[in-house]
Protein backbone atom coordinates (compact mmCIF):
# COMPACT_ATOMS: atom_id res chain seq x y z
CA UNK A 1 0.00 0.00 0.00
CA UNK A 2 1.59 3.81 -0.85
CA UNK A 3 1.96 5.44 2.18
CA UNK A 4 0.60 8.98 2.76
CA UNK A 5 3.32 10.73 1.01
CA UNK A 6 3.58 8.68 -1.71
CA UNK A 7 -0.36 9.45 -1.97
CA UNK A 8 0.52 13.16 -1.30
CA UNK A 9 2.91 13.50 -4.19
CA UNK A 10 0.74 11.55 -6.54
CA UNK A 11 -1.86 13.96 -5.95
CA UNK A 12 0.23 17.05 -6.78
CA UNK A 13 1.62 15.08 -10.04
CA UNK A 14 -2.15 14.68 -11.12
CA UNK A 15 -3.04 18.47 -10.22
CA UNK A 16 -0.03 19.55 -12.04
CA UNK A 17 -0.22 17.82 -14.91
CA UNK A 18 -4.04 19.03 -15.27
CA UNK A 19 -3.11 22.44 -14.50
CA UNK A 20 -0.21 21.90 -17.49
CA UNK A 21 -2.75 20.49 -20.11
CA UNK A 22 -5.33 23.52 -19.08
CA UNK A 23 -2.84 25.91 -20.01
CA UNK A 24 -2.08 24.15 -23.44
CA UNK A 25 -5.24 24.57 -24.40
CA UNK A 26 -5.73 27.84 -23.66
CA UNK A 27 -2.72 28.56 -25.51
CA UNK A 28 -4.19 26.29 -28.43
CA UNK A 29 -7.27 28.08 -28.60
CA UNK A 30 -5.11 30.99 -28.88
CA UNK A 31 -2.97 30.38 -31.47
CA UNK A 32 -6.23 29.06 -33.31
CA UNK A 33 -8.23 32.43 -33.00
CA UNK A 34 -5.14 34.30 -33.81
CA UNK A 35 -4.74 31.98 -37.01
CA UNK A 36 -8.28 32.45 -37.74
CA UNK A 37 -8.08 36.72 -37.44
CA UNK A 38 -5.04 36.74 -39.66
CA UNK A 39 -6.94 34.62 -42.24
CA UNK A 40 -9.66 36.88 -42.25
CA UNK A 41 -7.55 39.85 -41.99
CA UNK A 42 -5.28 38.23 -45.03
CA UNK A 43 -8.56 37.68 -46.91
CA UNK A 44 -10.09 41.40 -46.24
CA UNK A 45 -6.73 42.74 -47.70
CA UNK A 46 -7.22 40.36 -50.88
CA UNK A 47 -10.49 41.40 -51.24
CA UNK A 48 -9.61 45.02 -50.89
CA UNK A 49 -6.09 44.56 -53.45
CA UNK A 50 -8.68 43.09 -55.95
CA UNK A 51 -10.76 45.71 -55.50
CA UNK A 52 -8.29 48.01 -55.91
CA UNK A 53 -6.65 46.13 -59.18
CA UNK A 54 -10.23 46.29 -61.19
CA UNK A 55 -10.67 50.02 -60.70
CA UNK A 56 -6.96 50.28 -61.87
CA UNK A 57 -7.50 48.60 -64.78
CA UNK A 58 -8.22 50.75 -67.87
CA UNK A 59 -10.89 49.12 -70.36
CA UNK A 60 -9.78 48.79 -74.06
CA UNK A 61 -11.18 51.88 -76.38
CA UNK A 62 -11.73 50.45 -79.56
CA UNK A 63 -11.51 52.18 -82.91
CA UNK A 64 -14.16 54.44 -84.58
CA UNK A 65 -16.38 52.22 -86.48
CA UNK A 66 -17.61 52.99 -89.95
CA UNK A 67 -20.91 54.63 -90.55
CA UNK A 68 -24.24 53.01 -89.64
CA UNK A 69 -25.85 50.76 -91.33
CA UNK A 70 -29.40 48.99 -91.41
CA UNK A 71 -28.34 46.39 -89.64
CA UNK A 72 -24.98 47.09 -87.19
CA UNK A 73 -24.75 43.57 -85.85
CA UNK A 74 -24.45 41.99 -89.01
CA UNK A 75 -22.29 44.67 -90.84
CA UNK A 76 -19.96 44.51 -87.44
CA UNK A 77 -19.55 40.44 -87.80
CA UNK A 78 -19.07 41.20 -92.00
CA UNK A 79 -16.33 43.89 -90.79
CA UNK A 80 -14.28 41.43 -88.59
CA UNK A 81 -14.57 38.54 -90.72
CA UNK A 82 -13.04 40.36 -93.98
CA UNK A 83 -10.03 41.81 -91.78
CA UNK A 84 -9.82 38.47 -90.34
CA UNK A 85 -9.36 37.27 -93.77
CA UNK A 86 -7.25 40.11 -94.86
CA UNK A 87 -4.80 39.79 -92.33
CA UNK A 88 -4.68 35.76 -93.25
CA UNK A 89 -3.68 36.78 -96.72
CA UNK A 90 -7.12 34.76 -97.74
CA UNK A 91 -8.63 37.44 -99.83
CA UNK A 92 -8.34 41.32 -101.02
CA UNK A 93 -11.45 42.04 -99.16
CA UNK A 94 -12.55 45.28 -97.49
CA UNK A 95 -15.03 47.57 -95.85
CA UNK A 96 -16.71 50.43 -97.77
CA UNK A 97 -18.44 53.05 -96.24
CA UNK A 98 -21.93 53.08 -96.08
CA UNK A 99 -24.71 55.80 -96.72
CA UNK A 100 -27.93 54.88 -96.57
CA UNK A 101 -28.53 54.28 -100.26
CA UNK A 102 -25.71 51.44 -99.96
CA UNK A 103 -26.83 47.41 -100.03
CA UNK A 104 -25.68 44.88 -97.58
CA UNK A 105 -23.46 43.57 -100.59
CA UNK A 106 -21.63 47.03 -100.93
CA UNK A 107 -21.69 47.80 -97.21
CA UNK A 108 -19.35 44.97 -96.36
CA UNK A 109 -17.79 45.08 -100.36
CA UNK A 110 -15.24 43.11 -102.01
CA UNK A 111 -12.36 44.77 -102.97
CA UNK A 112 -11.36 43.05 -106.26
CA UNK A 113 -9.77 46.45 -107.94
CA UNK A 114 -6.32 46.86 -106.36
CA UNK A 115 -5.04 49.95 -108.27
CA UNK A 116 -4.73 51.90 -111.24
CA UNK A 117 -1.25 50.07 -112.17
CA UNK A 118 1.03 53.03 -111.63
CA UNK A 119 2.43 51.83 -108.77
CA UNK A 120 5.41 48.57 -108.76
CA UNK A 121 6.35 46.46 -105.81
CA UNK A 122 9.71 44.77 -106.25
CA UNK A 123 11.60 43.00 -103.61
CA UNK A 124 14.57 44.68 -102.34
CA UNK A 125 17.84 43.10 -103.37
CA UNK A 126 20.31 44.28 -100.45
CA UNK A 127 19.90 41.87 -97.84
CA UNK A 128 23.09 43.00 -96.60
CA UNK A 129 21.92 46.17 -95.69
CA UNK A 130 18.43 44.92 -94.37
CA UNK A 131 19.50 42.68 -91.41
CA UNK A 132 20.23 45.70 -89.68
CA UNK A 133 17.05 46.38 -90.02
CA UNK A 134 14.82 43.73 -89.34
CA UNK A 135 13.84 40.83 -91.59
CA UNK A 136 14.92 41.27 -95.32
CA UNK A 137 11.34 39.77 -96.56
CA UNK A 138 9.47 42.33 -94.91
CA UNK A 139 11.27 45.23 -97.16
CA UNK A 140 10.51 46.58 -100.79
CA UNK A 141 10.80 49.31 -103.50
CA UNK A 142 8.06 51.10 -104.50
CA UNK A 143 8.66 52.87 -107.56
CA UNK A 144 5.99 54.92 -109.89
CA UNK A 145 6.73 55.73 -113.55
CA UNK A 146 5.06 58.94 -114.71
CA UNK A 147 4.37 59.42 -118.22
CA UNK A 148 5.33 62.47 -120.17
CA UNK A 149 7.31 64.14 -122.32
CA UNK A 150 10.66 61.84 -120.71
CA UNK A 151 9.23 59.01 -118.25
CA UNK A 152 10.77 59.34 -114.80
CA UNK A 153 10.92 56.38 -112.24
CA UNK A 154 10.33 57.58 -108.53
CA UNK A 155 11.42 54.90 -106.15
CA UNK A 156 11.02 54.44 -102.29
CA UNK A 157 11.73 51.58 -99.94
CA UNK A 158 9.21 50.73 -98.11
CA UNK A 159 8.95 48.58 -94.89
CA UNK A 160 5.86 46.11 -94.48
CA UNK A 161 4.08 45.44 -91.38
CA UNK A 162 4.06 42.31 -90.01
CA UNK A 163 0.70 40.49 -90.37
CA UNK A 164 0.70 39.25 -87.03
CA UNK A 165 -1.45 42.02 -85.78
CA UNK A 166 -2.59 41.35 -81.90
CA UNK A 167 -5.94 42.78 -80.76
CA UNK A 168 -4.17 45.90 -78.60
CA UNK A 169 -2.72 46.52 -82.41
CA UNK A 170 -6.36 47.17 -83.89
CA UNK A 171 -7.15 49.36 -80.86
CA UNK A 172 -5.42 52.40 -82.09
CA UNK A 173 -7.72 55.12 -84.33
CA UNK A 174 -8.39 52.64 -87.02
CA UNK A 175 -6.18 50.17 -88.63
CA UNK A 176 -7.35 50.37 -92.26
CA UNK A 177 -3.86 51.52 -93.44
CA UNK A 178 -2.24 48.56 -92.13
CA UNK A 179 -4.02 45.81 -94.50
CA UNK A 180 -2.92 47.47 -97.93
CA UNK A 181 -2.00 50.78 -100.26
CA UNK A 182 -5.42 51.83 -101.23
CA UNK A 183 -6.20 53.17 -104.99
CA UNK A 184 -6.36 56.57 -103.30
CA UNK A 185 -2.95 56.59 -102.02
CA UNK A 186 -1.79 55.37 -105.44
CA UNK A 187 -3.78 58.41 -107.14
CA UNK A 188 -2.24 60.93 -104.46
CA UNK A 189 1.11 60.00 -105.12
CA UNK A 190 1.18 60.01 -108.59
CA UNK A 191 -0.74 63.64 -108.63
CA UNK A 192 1.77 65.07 -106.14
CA UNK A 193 4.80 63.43 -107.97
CA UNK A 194 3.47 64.67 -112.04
CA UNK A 195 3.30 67.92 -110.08
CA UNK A 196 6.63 68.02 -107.81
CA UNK A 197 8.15 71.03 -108.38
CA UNK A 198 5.21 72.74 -107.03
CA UNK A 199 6.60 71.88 -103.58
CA UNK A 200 9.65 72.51 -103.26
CA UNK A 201 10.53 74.49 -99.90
CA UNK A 202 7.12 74.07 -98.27
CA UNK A 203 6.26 73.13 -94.82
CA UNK A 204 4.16 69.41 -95.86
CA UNK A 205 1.82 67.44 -93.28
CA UNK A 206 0.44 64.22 -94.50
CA UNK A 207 -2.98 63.20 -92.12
CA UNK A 208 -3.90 59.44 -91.84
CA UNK A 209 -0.62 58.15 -94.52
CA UNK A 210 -1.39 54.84 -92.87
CA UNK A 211 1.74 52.20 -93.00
CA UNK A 212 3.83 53.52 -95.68
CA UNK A 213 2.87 57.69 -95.81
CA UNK A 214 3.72 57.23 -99.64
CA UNK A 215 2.82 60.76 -100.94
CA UNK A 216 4.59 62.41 -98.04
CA UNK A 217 7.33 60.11 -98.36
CA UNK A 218 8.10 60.68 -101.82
CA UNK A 219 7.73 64.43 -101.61
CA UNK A 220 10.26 64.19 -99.10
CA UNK A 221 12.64 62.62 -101.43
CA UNK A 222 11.93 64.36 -104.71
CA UNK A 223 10.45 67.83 -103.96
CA UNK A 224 13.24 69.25 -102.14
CA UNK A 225 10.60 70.72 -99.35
CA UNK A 226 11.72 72.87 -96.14
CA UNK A 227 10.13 69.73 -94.13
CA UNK A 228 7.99 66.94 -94.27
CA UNK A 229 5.37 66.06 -91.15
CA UNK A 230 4.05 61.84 -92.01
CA UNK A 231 1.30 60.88 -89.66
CA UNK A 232 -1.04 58.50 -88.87
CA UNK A 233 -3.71 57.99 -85.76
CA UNK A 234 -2.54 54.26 -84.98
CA UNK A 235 0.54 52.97 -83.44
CA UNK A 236 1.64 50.25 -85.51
CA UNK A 237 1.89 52.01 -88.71
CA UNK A 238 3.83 55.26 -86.98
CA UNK A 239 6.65 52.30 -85.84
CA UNK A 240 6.41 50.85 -89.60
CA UNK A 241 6.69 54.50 -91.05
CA UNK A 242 9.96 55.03 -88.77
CA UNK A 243 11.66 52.49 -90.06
CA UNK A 244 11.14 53.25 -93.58
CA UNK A 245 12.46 56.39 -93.28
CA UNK A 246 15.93 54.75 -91.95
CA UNK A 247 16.18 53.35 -95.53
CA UNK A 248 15.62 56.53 -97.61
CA UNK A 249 17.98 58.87 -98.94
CA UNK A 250 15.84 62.14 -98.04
CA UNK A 251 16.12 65.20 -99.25
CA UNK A 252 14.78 66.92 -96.02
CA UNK A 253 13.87 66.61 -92.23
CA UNK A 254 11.27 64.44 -92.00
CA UNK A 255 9.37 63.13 -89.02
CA UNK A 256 6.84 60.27 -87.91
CA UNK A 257 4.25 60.67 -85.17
CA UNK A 258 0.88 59.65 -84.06
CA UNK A 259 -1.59 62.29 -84.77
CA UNK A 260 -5.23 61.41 -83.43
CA UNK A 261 -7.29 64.27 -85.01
CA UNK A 262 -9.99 63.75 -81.99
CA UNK A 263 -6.83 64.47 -79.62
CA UNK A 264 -7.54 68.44 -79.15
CA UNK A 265 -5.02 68.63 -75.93
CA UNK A 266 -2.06 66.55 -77.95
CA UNK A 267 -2.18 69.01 -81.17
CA UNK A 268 1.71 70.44 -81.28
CA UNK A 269 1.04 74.50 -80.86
CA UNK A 270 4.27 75.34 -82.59
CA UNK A 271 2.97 73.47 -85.45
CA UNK A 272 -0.12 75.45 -85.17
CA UNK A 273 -0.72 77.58 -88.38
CA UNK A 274 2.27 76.09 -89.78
CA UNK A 275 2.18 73.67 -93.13
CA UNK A 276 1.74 75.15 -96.55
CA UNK A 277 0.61 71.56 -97.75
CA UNK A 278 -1.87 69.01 -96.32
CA UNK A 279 -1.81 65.64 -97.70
CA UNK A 280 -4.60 63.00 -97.23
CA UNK A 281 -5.67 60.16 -99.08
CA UNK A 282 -8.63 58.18 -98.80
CA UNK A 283 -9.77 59.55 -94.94
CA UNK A 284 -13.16 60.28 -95.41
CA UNK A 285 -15.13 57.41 -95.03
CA UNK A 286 -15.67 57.56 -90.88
CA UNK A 287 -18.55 59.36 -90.09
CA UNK A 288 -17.40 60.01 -86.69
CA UNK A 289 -13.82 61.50 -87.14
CA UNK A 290 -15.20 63.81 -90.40
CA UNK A 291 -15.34 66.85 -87.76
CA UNK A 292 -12.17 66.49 -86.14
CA UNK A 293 -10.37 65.93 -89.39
CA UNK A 294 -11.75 68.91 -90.22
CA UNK A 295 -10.80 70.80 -87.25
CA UNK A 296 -7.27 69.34 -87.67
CA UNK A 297 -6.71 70.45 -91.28
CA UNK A 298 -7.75 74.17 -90.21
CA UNK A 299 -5.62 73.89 -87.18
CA UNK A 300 -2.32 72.93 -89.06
CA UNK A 301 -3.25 74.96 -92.32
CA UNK A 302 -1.32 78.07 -92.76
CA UNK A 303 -3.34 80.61 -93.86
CA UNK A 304 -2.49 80.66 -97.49
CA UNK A 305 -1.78 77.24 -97.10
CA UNK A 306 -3.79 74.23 -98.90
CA UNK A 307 -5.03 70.42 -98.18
CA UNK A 308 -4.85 67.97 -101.24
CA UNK A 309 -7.17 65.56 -100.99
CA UNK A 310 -7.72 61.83 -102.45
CA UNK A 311 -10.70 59.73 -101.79
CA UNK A 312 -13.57 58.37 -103.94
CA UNK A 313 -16.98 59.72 -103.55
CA UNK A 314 -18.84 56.73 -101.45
CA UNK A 315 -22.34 57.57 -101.72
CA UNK A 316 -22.92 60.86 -100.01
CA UNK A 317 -19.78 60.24 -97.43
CA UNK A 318 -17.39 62.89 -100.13
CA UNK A 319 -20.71 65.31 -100.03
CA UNK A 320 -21.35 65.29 -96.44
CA UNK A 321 -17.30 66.05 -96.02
CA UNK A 322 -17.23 68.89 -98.17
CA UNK A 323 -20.24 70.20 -96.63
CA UNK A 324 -18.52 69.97 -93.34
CA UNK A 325 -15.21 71.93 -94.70
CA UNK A 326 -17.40 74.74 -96.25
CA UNK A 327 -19.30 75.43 -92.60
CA UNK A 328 -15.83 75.67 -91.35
CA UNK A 329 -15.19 78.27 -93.74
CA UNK A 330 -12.99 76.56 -96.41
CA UNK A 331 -13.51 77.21 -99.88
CA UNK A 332 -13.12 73.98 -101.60
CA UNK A 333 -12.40 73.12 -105.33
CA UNK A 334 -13.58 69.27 -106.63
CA UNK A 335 -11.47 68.07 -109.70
CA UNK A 336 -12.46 64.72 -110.94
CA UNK A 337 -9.93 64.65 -113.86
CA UNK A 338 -6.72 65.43 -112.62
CA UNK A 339 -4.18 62.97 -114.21
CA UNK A 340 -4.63 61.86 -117.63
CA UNK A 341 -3.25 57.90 -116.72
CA UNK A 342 -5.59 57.62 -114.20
CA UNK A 343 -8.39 58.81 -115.81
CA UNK A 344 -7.28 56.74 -119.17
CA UNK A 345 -7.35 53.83 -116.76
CA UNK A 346 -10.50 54.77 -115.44
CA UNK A 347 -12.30 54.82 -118.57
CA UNK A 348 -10.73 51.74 -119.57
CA UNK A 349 -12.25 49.89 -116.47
CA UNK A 350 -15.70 51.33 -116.76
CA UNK A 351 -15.83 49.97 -120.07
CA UNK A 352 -14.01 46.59 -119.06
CA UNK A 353 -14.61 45.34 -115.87
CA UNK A 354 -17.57 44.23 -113.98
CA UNK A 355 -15.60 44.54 -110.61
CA UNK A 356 -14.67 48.07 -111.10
CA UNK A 357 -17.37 50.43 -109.37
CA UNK A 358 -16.38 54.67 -109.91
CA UNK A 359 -18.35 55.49 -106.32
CA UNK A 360 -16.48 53.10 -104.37
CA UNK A 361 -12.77 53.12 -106.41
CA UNK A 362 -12.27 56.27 -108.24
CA UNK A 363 -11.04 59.08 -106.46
CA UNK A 364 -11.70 62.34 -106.89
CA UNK A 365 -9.55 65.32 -106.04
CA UNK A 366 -10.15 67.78 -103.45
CA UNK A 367 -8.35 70.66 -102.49
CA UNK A 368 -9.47 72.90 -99.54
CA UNK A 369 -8.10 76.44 -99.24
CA UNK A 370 -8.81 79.45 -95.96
CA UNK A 371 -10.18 82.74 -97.06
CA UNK A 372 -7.68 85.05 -98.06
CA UNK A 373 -7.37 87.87 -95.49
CA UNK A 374 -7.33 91.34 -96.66
């Protein structure tokens, strides 16, 4: 039998050891609310962080769409699809404007007339040269020959974008003058190049010259001009425009930079007032940006200054421009024979090919002029 002590100390080993497991689970239950606060703490701060990150986070602002149509969700899903197939090489399909006298057919068109054939792509030769540059595929020479009394060759080399074009790409102001060098460009440059001394030492803009700025490009080459402004409202052909100019023997400072005509705030003041020349071809056809193209040509138009224009007629989109420039208080001249090739051409087509349509491929010339101030 234990004797009283021995029962004694048992006693206090039992009370002790109680007292000992009491405290660890105090201590547990501590830890474990403690764990449990810093969970929910840790989970309010995620919940505030991702908060936070979604009103950071700047939605996409997509392009200006072309005029409306009878039927926007259908024209929309014709839109996509033909860039979709442009940009896969599939086709040489397009989007024309649409007034309201246009068809479904013509609203989302096919663009089987590529150009008036003044203008010659070659592939450039001097690789050596190129891999500085990027991949030699991607490069070319343009050249135009201008008939006359003594034909005369006007070449440019010209970088092409990559087709590999990422959504964020076709964000910018529109990405038409990514997919291809429209008939209107084509016409510009040839009326700008049969005319060339006419610009020598004058301040020249070019508005919307998409991914190659030809006009603007070759002016700045050829017409010995004090400088030469190329712009265009998206990204992707700005970067594409930069590098061409690397690879052109230019006569003249010439620069590249986004221009967004909507942009009132981002309009360079000591620019204001300031080119003699305004170049634009085929710009017309967004009802939305017709105002602030406007606005932009006045803004950048010296006052004896004029804007040379290229863009067929498309319905009542040319009508509803010029009425726009005449509010503003241009006084504008419409010349729809203007280069005897072209128009040879044209004639030639209207007689000859059932793909050919004058509204939607000629273009006609505009040019826009302020008041003269007495």
């Amino acid at each position: 039998q234990p004797t009283q002590q021995q029962q004694l100390q048992q006693h206090h080993a039992q009370k002790n050891a109680g007292q000992l497991a009491a405290i660890h689970a105090t201590k547990g239950e501590t830890i474990n609310t403690n764990k449990h606060q810093t969970t929910i703490q840790q989970q309010q701060h995620c919940d505030a962080t991702t908060t936070t990150t979604a009103k950071d986070i700047k939605q996409p602002v997509l392009p200006p769409t072309p005029p409306a149509t009878p039927n926007l969700a259908t024209t929309a899903r014709k839109r996509w699809k033909i860039l979709a197939k442009v940009l896969r090489k599939d086709s040489e399909e397009t989007v024309s404007s649409s007034g309201e006298e246009f068809g479904e057919e013509q609203t989302a068109s096919v663009r089987r007339f590529k150009s008036f054939d003044l203008l010659r792509q070659d592939s450039f030769e001097d690789h050596i040269t190129l891999n500085c540059l990027g991949k030699p595929e991607n490069w070319y020479k343009y050249s135009v020959l201008l008939d006359g009394v003594c034909q005369h060759e006007y070449t440019v080399n010209i970088h092409h974008v990559e087709r590999q074009l990422t959504a964020s790409d076709l964000m910018g102001f529109n990405n038409t003058g990514n997919i291809c060098v429209w008939p209107s460009e084509e016409a510009l440059t040839a009326y700008v190049l049969a005319n060339v001394g006419a610009f020598s030492d004058k301040w020249i803009l070019e508005l919307g010259g998409g991914f190659t700025c030809l006009a603007g490009l070759m002016l700045s080459k050829y017409a010995k001009p004090y400088a030469v402004h190329l712009t265009d409202g998206n990204e992707v052909s700005v970067e594409n425009v930069k590098k061409t100019v690397c690879l052109n023997e230019l006569a003249c400072y010439t620069k590249c930079s986004v221009l967004k005509w909507e942009d009132v705030e981002a309009r360079t003041g000591t620019e204001a007032l300031k080119f003699d020349v305004i170049l634009s071809a085929d710009c017309l056809f967004f009802d939305e940006a017709r105002s602030a193209l406007v606005e932009t040509i006045w803004y950048y138009m010296a006052p004896r200054g004029e804007a040379i224009i290229m863009a067929p007629r498309r319905g009542k989109t040319m009508a509803m421009f010029v009425a726009e420039c005449t509010r503003r208080g241009f006084a504008v001249e419409i010349t729809q024979r203007y280069n005897e090739t072209i128009w040879k051409r044209h004639e030639e087509l209207m007689l000859t090919s059932d793909l050919y349509d004058e509204d939607l491929h000629y273009p006609v010339l505009l040019r826009l002029r302020k008041p003269v101030m007495g």
